[in-house]
PDB file of N, CA and C in Angstrom:
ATOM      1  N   UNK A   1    -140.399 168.459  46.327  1.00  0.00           N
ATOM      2  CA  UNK A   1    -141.264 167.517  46.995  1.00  0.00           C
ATOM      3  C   UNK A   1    -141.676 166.399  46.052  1.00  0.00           C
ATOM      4  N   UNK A   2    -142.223 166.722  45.036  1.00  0.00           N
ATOM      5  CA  UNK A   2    -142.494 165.818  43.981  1.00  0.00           C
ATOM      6  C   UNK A   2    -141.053 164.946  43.263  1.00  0.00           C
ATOM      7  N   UNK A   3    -140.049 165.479  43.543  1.00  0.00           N
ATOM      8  CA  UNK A   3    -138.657 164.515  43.148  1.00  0.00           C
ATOM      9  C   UNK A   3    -138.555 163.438  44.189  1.00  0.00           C
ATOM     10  N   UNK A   4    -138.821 164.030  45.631  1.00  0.00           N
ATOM     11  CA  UNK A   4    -138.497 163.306  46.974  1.00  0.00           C
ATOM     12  C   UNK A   4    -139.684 161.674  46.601  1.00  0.00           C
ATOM     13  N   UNK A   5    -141.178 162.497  46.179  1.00  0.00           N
ATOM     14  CA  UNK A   5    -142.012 161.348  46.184  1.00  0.00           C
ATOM     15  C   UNK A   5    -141.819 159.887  45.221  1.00  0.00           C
ATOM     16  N   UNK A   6    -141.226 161.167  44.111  1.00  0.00           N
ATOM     17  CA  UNK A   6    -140.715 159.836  43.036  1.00  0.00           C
ATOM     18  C   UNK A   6    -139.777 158.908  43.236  1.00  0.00           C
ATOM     19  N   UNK A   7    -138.648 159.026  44.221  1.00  0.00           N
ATOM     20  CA  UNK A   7    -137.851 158.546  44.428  1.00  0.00           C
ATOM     21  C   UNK A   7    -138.109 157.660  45.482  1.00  0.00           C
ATOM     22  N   UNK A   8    -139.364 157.752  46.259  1.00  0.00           N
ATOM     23  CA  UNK A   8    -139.896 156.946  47.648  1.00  0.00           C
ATOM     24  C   UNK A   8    -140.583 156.045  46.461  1.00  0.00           C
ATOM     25  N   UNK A   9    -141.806 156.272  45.472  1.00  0.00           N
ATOM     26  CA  UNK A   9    -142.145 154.969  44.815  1.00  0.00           C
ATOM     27  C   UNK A   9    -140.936 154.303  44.187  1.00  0.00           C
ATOM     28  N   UNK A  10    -140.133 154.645  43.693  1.00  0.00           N
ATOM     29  CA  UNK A  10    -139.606 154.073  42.775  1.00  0.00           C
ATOM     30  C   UNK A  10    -138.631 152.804  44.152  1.00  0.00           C
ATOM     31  N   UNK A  11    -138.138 153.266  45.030  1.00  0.00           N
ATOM     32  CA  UNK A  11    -137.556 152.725  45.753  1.00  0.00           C
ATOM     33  C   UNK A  11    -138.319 151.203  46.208  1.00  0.00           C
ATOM     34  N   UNK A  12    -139.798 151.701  47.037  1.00  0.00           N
ATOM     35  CA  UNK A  12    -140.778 150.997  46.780  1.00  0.00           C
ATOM     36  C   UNK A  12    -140.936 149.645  45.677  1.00  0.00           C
ATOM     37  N   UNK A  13    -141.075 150.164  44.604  1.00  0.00           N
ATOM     38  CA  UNK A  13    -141.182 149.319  43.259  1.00  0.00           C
ATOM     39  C   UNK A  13    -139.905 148.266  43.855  1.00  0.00           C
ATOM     40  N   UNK A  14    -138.660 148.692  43.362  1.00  0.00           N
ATOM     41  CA  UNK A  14    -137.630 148.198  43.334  1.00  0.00           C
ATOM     42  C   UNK A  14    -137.691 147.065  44.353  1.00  0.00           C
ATOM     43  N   UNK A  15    -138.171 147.368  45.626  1.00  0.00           N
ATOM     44  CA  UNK A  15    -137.966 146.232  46.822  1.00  0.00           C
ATOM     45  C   UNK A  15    -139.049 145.196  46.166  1.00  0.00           C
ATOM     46  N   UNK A  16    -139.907 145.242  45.956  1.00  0.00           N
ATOM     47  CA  UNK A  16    -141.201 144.773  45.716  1.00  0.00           C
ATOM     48  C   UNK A  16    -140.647 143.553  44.415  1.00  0.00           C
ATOM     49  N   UNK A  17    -140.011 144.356  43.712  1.00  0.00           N
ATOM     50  CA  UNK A  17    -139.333 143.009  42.394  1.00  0.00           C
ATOM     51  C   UNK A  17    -138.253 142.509  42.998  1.00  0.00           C
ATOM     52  N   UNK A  18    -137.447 142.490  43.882  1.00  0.00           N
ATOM     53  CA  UNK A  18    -136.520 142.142  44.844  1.00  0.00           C
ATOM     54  C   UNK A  18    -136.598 140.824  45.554  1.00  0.00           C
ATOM     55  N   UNK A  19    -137.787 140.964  46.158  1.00  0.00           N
ATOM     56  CA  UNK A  19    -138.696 140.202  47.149  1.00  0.00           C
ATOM     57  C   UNK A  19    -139.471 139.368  46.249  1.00  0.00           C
ATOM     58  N   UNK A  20    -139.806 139.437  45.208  1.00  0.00           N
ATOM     59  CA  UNK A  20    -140.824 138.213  44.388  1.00  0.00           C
ATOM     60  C   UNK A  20    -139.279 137.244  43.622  1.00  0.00           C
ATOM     61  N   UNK A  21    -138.452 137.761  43.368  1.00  0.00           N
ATOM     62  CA  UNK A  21    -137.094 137.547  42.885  1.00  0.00           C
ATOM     63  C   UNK A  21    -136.465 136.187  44.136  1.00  0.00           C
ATOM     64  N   UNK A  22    -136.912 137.125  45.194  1.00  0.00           N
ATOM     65  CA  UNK A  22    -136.251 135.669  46.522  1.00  0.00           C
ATOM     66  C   UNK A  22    -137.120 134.796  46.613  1.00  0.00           C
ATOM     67  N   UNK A  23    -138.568 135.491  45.832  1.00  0.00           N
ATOM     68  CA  UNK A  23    -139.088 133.901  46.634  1.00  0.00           C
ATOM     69  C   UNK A  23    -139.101 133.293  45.273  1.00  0.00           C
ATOM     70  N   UNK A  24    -139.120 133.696  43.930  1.00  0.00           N
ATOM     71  CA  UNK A  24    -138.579 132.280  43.083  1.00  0.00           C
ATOM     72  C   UNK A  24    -137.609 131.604  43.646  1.00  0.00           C
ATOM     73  N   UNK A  25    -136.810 132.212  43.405  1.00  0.00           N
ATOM     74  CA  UNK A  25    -135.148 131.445  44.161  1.00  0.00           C
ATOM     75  C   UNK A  25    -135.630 130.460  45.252  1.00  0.00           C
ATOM     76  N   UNK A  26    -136.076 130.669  45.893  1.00  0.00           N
ATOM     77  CA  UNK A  26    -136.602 130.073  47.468  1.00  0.00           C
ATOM     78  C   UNK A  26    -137.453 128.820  46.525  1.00  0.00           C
ATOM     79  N   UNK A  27    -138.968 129.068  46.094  1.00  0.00           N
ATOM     80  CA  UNK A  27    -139.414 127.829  45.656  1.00  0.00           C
ATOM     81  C   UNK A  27    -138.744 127.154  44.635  1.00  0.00           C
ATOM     82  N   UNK A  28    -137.846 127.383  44.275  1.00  0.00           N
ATOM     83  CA  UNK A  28    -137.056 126.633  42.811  1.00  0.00           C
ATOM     84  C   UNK A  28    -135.911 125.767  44.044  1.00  0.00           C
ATOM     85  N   UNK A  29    -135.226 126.210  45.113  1.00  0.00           N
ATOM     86  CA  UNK A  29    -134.322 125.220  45.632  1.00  0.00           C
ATOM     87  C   UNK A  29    -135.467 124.508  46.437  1.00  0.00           C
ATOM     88  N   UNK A  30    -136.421 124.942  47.330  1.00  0.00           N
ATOM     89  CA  UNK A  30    -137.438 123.811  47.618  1.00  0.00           C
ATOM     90  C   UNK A  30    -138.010 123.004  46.741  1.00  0.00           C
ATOM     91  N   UNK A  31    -137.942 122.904  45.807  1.00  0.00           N
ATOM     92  CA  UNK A  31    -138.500 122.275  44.763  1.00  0.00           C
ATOM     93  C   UNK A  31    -137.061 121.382  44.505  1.00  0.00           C
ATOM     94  N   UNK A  32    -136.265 121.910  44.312  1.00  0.00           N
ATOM     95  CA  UNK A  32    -134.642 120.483  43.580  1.00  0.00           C
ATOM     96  C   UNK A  32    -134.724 120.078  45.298  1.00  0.00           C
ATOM     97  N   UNK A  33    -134.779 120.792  46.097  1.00  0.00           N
ATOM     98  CA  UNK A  33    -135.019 119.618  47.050  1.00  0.00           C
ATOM     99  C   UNK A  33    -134.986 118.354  47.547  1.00  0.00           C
ATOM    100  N   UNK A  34    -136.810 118.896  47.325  1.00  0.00           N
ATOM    101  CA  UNK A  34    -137.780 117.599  46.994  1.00  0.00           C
ATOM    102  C   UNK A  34    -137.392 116.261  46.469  1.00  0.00           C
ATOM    103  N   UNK A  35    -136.952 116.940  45.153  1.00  0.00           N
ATOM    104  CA  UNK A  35    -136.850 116.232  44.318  1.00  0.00           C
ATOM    105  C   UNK A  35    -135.742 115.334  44.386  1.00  0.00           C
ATOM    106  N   UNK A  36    -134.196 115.806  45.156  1.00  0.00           N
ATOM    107  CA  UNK A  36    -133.212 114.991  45.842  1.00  0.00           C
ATOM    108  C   UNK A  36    -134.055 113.923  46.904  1.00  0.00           C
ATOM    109  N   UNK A  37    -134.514 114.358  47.754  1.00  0.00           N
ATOM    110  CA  UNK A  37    -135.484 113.433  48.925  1.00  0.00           C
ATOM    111  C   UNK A  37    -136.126 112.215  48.204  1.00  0.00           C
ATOM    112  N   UNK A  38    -136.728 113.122  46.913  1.00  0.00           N
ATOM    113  CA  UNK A  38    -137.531 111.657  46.364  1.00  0.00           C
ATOM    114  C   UNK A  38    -136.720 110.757  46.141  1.00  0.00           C
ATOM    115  N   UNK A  39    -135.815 110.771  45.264  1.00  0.00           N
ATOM    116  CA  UNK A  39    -135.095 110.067  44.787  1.00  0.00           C
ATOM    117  C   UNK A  39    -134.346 109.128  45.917  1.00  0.00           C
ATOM    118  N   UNK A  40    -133.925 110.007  46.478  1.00  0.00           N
ATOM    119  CA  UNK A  40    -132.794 108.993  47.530  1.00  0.00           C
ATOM    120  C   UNK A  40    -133.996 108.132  48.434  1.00  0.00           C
ATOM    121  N   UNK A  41    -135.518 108.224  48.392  1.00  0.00           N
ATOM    122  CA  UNK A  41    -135.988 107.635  49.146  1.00  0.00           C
ATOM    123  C   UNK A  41    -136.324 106.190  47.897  1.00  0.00           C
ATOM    124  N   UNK A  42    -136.739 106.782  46.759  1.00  0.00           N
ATOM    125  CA  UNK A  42    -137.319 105.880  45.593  1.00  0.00           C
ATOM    126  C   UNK A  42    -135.401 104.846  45.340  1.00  0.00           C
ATOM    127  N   UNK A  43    -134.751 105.630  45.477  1.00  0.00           N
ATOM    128  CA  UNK A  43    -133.447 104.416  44.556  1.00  0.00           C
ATOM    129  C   UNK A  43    -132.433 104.418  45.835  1.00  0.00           C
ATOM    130  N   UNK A  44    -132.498 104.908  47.533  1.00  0.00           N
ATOM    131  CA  UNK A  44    -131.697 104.292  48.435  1.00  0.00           C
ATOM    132  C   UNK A  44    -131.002 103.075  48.663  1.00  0.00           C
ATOM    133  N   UNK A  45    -132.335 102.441  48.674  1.00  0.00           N
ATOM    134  CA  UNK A  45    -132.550 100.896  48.882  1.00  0.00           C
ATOM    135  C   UNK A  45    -131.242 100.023  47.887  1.00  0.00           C
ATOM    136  N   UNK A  46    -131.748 100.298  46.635  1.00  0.00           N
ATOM    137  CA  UNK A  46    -130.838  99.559  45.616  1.00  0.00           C
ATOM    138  C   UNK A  46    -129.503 100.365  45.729  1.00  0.00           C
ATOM    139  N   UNK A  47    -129.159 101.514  45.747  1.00  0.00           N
ATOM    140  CA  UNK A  47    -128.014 101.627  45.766  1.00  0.00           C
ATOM    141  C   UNK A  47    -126.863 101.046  46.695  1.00  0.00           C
ATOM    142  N   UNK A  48    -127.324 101.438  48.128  1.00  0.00           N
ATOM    143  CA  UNK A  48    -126.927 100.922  49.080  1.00  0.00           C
ATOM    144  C   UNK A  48    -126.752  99.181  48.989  1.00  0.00           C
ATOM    145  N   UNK A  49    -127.954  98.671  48.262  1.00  0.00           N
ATOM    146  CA  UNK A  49    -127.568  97.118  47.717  1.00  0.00           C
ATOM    147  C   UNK A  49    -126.137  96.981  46.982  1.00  0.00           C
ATOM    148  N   UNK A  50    -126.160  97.749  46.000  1.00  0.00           N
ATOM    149  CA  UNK A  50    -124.975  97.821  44.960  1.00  0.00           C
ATOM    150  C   UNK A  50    -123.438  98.000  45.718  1.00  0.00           C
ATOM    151  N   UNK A  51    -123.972  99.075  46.928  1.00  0.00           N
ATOM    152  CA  UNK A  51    -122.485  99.185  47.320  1.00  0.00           C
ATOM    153  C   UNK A  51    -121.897  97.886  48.423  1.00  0.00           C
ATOM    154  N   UNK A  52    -123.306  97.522  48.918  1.00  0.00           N
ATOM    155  CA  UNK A  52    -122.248  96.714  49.972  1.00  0.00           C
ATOM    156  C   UNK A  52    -122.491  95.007  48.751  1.00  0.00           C
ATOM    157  N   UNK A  53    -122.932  94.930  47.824  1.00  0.00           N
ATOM    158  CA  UNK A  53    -122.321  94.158  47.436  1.00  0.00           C
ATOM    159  C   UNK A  53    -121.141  94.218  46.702  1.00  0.00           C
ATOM    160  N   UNK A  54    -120.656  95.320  46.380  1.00  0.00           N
ATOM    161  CA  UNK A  54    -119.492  95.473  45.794  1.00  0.00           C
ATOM    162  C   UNK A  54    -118.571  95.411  46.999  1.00  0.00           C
ATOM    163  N   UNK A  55    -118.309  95.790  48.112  1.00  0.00           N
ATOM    164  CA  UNK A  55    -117.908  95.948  49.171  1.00  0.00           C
ATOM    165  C   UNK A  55    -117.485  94.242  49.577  1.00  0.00           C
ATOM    166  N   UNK A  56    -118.531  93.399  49.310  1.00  0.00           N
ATOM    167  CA  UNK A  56    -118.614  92.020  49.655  1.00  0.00           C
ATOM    168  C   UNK A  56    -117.480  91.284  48.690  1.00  0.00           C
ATOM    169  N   UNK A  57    -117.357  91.588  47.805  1.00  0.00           N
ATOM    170  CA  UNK A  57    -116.880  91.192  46.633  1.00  0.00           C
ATOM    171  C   UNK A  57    -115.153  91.153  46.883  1.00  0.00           C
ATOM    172  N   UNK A  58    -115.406  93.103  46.912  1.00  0.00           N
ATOM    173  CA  UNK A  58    -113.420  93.078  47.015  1.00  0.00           C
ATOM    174  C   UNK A  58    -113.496  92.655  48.202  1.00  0.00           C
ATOM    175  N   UNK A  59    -113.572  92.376  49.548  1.00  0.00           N
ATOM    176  CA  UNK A  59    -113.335  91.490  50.805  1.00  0.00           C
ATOM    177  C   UNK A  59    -112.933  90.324  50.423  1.00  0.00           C
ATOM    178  N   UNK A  60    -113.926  89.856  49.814  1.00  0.00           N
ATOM    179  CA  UNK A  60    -113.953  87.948  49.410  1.00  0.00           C
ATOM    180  C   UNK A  60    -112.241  88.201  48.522  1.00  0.00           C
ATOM    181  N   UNK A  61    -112.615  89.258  47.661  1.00  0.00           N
ATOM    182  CA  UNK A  61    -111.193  88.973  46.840  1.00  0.00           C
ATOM    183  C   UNK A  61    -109.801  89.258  47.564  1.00  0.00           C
ATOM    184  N   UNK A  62    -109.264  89.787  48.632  1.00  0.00           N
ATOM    185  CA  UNK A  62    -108.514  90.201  49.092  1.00  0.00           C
ATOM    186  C   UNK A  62    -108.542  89.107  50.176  1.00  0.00           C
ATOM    187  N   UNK A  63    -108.905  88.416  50.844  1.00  0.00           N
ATOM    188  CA  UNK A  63    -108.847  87.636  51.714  1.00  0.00           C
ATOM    189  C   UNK A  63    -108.491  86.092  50.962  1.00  0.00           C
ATOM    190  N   UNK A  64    -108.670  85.750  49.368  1.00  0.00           N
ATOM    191  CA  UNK A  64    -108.725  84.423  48.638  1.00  0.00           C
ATOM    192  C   UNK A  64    -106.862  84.469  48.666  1.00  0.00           C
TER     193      UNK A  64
END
């Protein structure tokens, strides 16, 4: 009986570090996220500048 019990905590334990284990994982990709969102909201603007002026460029050059 006392082997059966040890083996119910220990099982116990085990899920318990399992489960704090997913939720790092979990707040660490919500977190790089974020942090993709920010960015593409903070440097969208200019990039998207960069490409369609490059875009503008080889046109003009392929059409001269």
């Amino acid at each position: 009986m006392v082997e059966y019990l040890s083996i119910l905590l220990n099982a116990r334990f085990a899920k318990t570090e399992r489960g704090a284990s997913a939720v790092e994982y979990g707040l660490l990709i919500a977190g790089i996220a974020a942090l993709i969102v920010a960015i593409v909201f903070i440097f969208g603007g200019t990039i998207s500048n960069i490409f369609t002026n490059t875009c503008s460029s080889v046109n003009q050059a392929t059409c001269s």
